[in-house]
N, C-alpha and C. Protein backbone atom coordinates (compact mmCIF):
# COMPACT_ATOMS: atom_id res chain seq x y z
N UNK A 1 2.93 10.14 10.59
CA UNK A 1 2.43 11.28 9.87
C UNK A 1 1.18 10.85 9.10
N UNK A 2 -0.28 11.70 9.74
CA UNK A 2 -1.13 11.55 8.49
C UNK A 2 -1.37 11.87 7.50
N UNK A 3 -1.67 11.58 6.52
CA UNK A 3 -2.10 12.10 5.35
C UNK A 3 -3.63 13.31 5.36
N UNK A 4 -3.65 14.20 4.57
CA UNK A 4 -4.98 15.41 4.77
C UNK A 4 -5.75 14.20 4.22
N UNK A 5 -7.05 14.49 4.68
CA UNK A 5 -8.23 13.83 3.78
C UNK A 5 -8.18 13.38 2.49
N UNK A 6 -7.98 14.77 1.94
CA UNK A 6 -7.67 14.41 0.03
C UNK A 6 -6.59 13.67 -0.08
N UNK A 7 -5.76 13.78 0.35
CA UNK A 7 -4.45 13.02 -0.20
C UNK A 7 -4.90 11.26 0.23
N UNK A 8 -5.00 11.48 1.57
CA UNK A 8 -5.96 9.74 2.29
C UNK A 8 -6.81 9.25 1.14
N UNK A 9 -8.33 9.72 0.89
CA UNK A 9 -8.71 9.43 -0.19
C UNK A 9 -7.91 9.06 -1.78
N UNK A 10 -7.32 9.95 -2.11
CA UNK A 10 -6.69 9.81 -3.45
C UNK A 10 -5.76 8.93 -3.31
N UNK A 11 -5.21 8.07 -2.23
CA UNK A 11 -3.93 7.25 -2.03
C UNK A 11 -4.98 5.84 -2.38
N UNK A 12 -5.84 5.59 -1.26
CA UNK A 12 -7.04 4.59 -1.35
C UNK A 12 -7.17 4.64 -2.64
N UNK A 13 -8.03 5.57 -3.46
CA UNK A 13 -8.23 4.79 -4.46
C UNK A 13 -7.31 4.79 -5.54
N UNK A 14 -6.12 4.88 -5.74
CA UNK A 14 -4.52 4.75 -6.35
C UNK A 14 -4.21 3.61 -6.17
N UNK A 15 -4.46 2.75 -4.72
CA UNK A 15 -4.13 1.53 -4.25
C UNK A 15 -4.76 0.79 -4.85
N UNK A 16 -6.78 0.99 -4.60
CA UNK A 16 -7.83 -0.16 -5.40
C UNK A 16 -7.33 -0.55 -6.75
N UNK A 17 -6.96 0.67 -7.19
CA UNK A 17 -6.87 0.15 -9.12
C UNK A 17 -5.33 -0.58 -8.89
N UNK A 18 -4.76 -0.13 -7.85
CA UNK A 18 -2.97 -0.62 -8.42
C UNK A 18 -3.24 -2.70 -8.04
N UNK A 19 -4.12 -2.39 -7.08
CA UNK A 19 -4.35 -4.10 -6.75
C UNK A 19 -5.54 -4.96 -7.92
N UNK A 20 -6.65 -3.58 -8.42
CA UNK A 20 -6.88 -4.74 -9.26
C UNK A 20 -6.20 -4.54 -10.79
N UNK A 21 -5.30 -3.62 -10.93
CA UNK A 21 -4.15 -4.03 -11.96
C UNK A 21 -3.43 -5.18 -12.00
N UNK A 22 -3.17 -5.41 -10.73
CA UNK A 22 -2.50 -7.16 -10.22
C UNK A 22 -3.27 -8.24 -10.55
N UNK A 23 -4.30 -7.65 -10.48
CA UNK A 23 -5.57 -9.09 -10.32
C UNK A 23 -5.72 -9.11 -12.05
N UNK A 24 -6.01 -7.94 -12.79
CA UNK A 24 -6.22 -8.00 -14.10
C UNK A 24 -4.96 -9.04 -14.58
N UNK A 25 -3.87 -8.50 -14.49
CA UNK A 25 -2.63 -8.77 -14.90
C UNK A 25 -2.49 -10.60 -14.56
N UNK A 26 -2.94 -11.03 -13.41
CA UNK A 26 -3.29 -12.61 -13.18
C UNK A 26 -4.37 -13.27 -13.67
N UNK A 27 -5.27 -12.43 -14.51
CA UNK A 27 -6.09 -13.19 -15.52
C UNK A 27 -7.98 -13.03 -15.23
N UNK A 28 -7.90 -12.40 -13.94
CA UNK A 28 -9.20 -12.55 -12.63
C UNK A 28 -9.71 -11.71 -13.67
N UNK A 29 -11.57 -12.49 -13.70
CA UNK A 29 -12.57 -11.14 -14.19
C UNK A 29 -13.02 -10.55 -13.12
N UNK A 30 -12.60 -9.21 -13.22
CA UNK A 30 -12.55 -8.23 -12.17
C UNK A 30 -13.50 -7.23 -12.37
N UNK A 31 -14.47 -7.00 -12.02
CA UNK A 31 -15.67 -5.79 -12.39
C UNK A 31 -15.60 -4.87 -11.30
N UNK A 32 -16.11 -3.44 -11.59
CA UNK A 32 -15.58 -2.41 -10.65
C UNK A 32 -16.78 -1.75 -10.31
N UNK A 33 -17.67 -2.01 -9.32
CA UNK A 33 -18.74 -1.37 -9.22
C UNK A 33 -18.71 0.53 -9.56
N UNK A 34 -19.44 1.51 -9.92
CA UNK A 34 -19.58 2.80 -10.27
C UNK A 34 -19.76 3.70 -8.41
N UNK A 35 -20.40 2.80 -7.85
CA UNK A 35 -20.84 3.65 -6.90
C UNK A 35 -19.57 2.83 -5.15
N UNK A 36 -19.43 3.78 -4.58
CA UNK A 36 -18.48 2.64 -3.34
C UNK A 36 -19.86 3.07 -1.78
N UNK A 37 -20.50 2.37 -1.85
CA UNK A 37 -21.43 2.89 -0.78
C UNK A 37 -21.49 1.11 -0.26
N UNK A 38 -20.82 0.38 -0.71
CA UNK A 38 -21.48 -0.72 0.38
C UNK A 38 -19.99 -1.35 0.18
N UNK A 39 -19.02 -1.02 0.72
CA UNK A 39 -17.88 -1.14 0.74
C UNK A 39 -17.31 -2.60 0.16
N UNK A 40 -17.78 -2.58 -0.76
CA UNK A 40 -16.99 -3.57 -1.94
C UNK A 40 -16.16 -2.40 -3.44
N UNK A 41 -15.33 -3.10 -3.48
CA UNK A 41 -14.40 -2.50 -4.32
C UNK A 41 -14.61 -3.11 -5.30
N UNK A 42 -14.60 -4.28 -5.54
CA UNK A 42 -14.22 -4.88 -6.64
C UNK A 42 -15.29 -6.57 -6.48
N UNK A 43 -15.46 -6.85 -7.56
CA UNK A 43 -16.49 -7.99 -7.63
C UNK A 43 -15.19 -8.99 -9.12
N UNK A 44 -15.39 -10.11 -8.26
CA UNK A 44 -14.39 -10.82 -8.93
C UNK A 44 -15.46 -12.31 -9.67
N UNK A 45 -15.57 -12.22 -10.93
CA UNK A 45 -15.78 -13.77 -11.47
C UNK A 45 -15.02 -14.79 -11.30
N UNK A 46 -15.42 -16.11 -10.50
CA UNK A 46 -14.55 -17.33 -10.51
C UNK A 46 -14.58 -18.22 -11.24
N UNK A 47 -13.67 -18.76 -11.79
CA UNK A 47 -13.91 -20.47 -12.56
C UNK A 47 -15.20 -21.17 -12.88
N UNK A 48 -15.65 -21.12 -11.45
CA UNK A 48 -16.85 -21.86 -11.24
C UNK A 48 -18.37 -21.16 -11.50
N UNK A 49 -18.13 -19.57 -11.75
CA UNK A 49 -19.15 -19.05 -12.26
C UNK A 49 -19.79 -18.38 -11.15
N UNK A 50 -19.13 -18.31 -10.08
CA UNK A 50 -19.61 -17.96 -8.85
C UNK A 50 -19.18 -16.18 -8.74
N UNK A 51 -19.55 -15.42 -8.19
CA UNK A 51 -19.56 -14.14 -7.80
C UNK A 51 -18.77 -13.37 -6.61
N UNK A 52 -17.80 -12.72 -6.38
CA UNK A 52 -17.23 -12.29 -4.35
C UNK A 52 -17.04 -11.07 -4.93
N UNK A 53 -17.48 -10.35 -3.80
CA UNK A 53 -17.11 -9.06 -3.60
C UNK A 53 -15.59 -8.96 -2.81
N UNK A 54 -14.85 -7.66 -3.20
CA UNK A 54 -13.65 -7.72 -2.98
C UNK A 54 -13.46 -6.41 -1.90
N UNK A 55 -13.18 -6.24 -0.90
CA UNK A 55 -12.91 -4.99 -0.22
C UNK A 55 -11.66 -4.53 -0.63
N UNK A 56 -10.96 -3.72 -0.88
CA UNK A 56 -9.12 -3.44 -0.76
C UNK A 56 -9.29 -2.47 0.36
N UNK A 57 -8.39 -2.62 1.54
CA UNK A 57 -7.36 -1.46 2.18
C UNK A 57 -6.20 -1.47 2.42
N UNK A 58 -5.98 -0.58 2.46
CA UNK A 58 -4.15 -0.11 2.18
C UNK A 58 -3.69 0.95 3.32
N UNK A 59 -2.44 1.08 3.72
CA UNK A 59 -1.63 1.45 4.87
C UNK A 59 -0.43 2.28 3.14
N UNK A 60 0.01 3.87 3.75
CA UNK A 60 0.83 4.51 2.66
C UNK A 60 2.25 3.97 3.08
N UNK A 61 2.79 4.28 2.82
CA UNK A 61 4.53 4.44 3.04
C UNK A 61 4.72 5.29 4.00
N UNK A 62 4.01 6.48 4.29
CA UNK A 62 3.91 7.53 5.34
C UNK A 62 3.52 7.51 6.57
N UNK A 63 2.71 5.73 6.72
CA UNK A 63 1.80 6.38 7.95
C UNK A 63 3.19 6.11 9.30
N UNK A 64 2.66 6.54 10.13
CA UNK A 64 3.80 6.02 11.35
C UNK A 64 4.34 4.45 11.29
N UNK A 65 5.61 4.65 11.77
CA UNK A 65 6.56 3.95 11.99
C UNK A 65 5.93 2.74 13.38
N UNK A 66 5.92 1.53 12.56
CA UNK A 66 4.91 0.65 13.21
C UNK A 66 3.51 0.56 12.79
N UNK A 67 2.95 1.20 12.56
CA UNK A 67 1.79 0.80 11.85
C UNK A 67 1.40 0.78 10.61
N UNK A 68 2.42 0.72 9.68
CA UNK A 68 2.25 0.02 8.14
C UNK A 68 1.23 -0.83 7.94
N UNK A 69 0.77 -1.70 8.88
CA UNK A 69 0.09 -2.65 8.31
C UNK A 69 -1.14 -2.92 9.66
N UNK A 70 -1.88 -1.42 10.15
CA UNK A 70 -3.07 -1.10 11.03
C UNK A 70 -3.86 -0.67 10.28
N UNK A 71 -4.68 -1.51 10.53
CA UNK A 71 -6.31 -1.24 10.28
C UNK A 71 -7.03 -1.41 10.87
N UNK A 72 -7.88 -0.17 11.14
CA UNK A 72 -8.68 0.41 12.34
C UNK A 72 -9.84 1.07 11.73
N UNK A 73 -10.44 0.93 13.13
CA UNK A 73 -11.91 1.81 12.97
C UNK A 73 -12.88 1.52 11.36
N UNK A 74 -12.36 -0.14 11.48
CA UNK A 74 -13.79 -0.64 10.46
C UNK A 74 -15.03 -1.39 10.36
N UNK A 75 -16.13 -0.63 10.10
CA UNK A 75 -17.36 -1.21 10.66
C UNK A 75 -17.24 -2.88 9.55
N UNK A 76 -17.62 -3.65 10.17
CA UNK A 76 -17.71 -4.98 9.65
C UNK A 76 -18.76 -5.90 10.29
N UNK A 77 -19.62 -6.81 9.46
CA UNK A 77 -20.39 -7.38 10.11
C UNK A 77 -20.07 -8.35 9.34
N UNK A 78 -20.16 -10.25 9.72
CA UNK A 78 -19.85 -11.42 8.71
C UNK A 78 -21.00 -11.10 7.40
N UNK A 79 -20.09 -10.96 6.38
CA UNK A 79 -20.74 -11.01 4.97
C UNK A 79 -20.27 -12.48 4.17
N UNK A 80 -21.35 -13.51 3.20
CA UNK A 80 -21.10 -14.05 2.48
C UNK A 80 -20.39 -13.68 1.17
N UNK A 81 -19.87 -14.32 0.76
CA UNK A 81 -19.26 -14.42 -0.47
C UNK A 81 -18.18 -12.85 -0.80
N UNK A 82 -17.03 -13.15 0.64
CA UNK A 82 -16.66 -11.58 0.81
C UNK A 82 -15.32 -12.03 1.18
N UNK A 83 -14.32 -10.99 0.21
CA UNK A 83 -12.70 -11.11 1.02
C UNK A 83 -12.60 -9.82 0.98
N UNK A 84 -11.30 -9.94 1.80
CA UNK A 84 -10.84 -8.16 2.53
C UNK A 84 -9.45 -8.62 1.68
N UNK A 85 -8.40 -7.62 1.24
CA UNK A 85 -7.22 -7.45 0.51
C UNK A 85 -7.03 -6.52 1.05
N UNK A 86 -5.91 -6.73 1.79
CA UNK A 86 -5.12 -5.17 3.00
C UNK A 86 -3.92 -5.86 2.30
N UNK A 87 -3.01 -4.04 1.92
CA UNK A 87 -1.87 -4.07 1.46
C UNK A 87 -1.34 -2.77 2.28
N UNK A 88 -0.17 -3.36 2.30
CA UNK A 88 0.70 -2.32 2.97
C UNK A 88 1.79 -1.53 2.07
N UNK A 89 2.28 -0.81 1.54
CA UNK A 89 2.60 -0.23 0.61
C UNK A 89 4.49 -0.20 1.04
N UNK A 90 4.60 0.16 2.80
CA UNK A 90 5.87 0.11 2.92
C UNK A 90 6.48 -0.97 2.61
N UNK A 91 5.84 -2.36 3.32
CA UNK A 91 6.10 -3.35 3.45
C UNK A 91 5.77 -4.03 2.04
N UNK A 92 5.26 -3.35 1.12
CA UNK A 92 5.20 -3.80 -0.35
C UNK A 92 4.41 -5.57 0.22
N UNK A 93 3.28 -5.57 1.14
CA UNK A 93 2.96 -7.01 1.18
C UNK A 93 1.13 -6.74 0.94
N UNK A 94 0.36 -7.98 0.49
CA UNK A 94 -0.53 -8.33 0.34
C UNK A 94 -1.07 -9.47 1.15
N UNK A 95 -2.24 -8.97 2.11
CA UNK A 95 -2.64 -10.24 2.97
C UNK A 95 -4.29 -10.33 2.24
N UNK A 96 -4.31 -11.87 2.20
CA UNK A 96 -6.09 -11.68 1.79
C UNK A 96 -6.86 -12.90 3.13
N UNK A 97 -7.71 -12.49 3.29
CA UNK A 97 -8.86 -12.95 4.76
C UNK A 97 -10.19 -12.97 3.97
N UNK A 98 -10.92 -13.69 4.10
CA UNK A 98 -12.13 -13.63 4.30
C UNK A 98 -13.16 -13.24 4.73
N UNK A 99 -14.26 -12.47 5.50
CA UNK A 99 -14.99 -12.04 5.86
C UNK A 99 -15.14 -12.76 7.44
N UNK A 100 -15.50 -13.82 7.50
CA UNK A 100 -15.14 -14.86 8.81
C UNK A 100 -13.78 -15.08 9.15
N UNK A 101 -12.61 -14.92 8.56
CA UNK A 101 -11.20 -14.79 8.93
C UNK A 101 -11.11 -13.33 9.95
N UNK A 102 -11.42 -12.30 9.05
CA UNK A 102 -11.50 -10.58 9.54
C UNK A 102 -12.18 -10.61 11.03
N UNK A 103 -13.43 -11.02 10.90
CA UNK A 103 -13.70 -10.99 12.33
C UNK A 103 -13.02 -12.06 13.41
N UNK A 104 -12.43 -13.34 12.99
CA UNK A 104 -11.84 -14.08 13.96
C UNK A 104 -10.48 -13.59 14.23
N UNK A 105 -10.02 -12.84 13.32
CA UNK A 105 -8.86 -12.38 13.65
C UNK A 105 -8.40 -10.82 14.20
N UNK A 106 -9.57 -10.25 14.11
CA UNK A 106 -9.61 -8.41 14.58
C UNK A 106 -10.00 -8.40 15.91
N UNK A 107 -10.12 -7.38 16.52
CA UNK A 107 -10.31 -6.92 17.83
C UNK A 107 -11.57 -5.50 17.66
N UNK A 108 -12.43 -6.04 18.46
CA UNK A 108 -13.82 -4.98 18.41
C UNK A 108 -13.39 -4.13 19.56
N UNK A 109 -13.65 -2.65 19.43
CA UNK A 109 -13.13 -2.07 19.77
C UNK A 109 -14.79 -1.85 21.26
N UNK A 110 -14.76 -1.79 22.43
CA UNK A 110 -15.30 -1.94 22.98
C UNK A 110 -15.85 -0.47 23.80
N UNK A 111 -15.24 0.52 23.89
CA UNK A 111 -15.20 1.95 24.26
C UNK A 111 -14.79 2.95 23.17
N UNK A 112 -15.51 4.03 23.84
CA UNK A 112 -14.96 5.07 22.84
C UNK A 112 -15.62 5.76 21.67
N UNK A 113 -14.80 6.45 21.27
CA UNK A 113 -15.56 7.02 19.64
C UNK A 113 -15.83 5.95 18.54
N UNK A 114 -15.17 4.57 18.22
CA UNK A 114 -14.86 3.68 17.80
C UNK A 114 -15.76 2.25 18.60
N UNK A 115 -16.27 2.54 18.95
CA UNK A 115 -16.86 1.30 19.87
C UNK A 115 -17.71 0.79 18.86
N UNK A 116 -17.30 -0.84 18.94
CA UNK A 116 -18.17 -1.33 17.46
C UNK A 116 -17.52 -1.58 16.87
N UNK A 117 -16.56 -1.07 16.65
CA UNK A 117 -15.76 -0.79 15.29
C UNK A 117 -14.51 -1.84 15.53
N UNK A 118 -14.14 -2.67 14.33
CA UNK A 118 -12.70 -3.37 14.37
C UNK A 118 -11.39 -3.15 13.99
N UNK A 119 -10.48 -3.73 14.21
CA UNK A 119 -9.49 -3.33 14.15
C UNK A 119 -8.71 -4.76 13.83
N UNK A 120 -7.67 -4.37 12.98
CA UNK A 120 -6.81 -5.94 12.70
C UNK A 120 -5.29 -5.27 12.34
N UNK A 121 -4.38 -5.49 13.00
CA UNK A 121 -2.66 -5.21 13.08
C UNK A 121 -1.91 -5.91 12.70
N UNK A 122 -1.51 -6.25 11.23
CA UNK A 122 -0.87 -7.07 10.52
C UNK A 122 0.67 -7.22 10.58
N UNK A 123 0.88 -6.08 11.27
CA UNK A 123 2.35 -5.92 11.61
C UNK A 123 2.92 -5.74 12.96
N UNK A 124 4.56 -6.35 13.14
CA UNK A 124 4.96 -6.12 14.07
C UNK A 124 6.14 -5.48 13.99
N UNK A 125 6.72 -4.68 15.09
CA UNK A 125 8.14 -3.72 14.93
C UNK A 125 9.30 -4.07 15.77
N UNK A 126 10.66 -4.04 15.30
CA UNK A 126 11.57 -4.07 15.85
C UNK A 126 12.21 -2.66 16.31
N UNK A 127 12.46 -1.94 17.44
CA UNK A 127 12.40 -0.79 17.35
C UNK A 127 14.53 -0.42 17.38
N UNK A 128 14.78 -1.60 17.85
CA UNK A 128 16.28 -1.16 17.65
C UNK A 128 16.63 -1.21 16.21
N UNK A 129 16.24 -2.23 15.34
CA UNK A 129 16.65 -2.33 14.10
C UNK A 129 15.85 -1.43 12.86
N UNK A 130 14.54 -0.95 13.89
CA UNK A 130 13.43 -0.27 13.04
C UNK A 130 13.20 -1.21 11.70
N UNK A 131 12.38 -1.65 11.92
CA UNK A 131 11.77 -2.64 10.99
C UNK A 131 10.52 -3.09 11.74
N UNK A 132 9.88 -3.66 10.53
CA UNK A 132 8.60 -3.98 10.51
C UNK A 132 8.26 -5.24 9.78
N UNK A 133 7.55 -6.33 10.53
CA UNK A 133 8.10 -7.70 9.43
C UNK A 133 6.24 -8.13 10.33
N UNK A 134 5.80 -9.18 9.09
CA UNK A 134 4.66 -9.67 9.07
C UNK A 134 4.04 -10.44 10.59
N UNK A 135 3.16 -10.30 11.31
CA UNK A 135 3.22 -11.09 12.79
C UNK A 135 2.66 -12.26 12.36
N UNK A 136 3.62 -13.14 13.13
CA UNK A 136 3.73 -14.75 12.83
C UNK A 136 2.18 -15.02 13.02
N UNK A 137 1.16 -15.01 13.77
CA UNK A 137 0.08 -15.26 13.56
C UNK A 137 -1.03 -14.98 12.14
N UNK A 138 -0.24 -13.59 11.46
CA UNK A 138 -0.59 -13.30 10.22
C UNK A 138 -0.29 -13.84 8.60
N UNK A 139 1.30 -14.73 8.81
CA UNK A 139 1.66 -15.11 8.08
C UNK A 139 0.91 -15.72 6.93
N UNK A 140 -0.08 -16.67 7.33
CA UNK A 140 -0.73 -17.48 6.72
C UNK A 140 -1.74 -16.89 5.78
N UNK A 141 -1.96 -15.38 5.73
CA UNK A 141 -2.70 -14.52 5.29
C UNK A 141 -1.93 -13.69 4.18
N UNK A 142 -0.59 -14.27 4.02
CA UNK A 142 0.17 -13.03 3.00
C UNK A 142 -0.21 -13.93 1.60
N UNK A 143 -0.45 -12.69 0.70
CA UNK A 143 -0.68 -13.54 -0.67
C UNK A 143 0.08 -13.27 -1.60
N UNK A 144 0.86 -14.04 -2.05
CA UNK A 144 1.55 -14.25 -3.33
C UNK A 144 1.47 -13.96 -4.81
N UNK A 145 0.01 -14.14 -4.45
CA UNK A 145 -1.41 -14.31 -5.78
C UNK A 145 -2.90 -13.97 -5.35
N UNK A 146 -3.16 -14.27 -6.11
CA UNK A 146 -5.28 -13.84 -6.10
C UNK A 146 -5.49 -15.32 -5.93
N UNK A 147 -4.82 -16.67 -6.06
CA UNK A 147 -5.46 -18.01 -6.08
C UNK A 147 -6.50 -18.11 -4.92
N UNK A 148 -6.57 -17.42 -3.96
CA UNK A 148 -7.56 -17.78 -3.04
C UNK A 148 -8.57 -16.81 -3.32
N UNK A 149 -9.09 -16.23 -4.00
CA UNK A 149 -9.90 -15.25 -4.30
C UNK A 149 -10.81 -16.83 -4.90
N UNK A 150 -9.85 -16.96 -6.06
CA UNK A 150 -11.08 -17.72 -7.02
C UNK A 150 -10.81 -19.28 -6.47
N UNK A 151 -10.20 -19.96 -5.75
CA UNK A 151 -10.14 -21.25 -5.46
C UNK A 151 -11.09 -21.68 -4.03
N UNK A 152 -10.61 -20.68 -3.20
CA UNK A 152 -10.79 -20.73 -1.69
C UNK A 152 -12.54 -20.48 -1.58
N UNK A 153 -13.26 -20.98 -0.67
CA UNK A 153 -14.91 -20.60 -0.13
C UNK A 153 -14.91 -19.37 0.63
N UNK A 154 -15.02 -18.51 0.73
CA UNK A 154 -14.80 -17.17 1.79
C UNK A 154 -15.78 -17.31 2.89
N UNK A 155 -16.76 -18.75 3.04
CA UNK A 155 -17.55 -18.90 3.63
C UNK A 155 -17.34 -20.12 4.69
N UNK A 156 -16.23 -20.64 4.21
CA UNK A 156 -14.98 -21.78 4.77
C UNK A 156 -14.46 -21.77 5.01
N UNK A 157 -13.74 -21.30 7.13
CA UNK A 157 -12.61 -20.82 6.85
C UNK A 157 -11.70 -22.35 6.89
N UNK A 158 -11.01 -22.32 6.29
CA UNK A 158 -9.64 -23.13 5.99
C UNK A 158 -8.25 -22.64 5.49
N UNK A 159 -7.46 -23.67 5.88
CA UNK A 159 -5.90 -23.09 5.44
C UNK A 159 -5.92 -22.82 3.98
N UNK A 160 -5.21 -21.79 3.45
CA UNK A 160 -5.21 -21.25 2.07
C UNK A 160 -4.89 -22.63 1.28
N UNK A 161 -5.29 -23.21 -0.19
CA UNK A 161 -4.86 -24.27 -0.93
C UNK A 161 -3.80 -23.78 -1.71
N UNK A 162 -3.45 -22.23 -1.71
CA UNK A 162 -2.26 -21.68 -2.68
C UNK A 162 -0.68 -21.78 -1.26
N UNK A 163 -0.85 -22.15 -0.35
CA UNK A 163 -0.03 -22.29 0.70
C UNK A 163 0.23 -23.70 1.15
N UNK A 164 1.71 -23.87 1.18
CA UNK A 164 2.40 -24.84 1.10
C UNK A 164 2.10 -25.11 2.94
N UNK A 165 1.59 -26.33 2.93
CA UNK A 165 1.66 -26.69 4.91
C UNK A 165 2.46 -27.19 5.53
């Protein structure tokens, strides 16, 4: 089931503030740009004095059964100093990627109305038990915390340093 436009919109940005309520609440200086035209959400200060822009997207509790955690049809090109924060709301989970993670890990959509456009499926379904649990290739992307926001290079990809190996 989709959501109308307004409700889609008003869920999105319900989500941005509920994630950087999380981020506030973990200590992150979190600044909120006024205008959303270059699809950063959120601009995070690090330790080190350094600057990242923050994307958030979010999947409702509503959308179809199996795709809690699809994200589609997003224009993306490799940006520096850039993480993506996709939360899924059923699955109550938080994955954070990098800008060079997002594209090594999405699928460009090659035909179509969408051609260009990426796509990344964080979830997988059990359909006898109906459930929906994180795909083992994604694992390494669920976040616990913001520590890779301000620890991690978004320009490096490497294994998370807030993740036990």
């Amino acid at each position: 089931m989709s959501l109308p436009f307004r409700n889609s919109a008003a869920f999105g940005k319900r989500i941005e503030f509920y994630v950087v309520g999380l981020m506030l609440k973990e200590g992150l200086d979190v600044y909120l740009p006024l205008v959303d035209d270059d699809a950063i959400d959120a601009v995070v200060k690090r330790p080190d004095g350094r600057f990242v822009e923050v994307q958030i997207k979010a999947r409702s509790r509503t959308s179809a059964f199996g795709d809690a955690a699809l994200f589609a049809a997003m224009s993306h090109e490799v940006r520096r100093n850039y993480w993506f924060v996709f939360y899924s709301e059923r699955m109550d989970t938080l994955w954070i990627m990098s800008s060079l993670e997002f594209i090594a890990n999405s699928h460009q959509n090659k035909t179509g109305k969408n051609a260009g456009k990426r796509t990344v499926w964080l979830n997988g379904k059990n359909t006898k038990a109906h459930t929906e649990h994180v795909k083992p290739q994604f694992q390494k992307f669920v976040a616990p915390n913001f520590l890779r926001i301000l620890q991690d290079d978004p320009d490096v990809p490497v294994a998370p340093k807030w993740k036990k190996q």
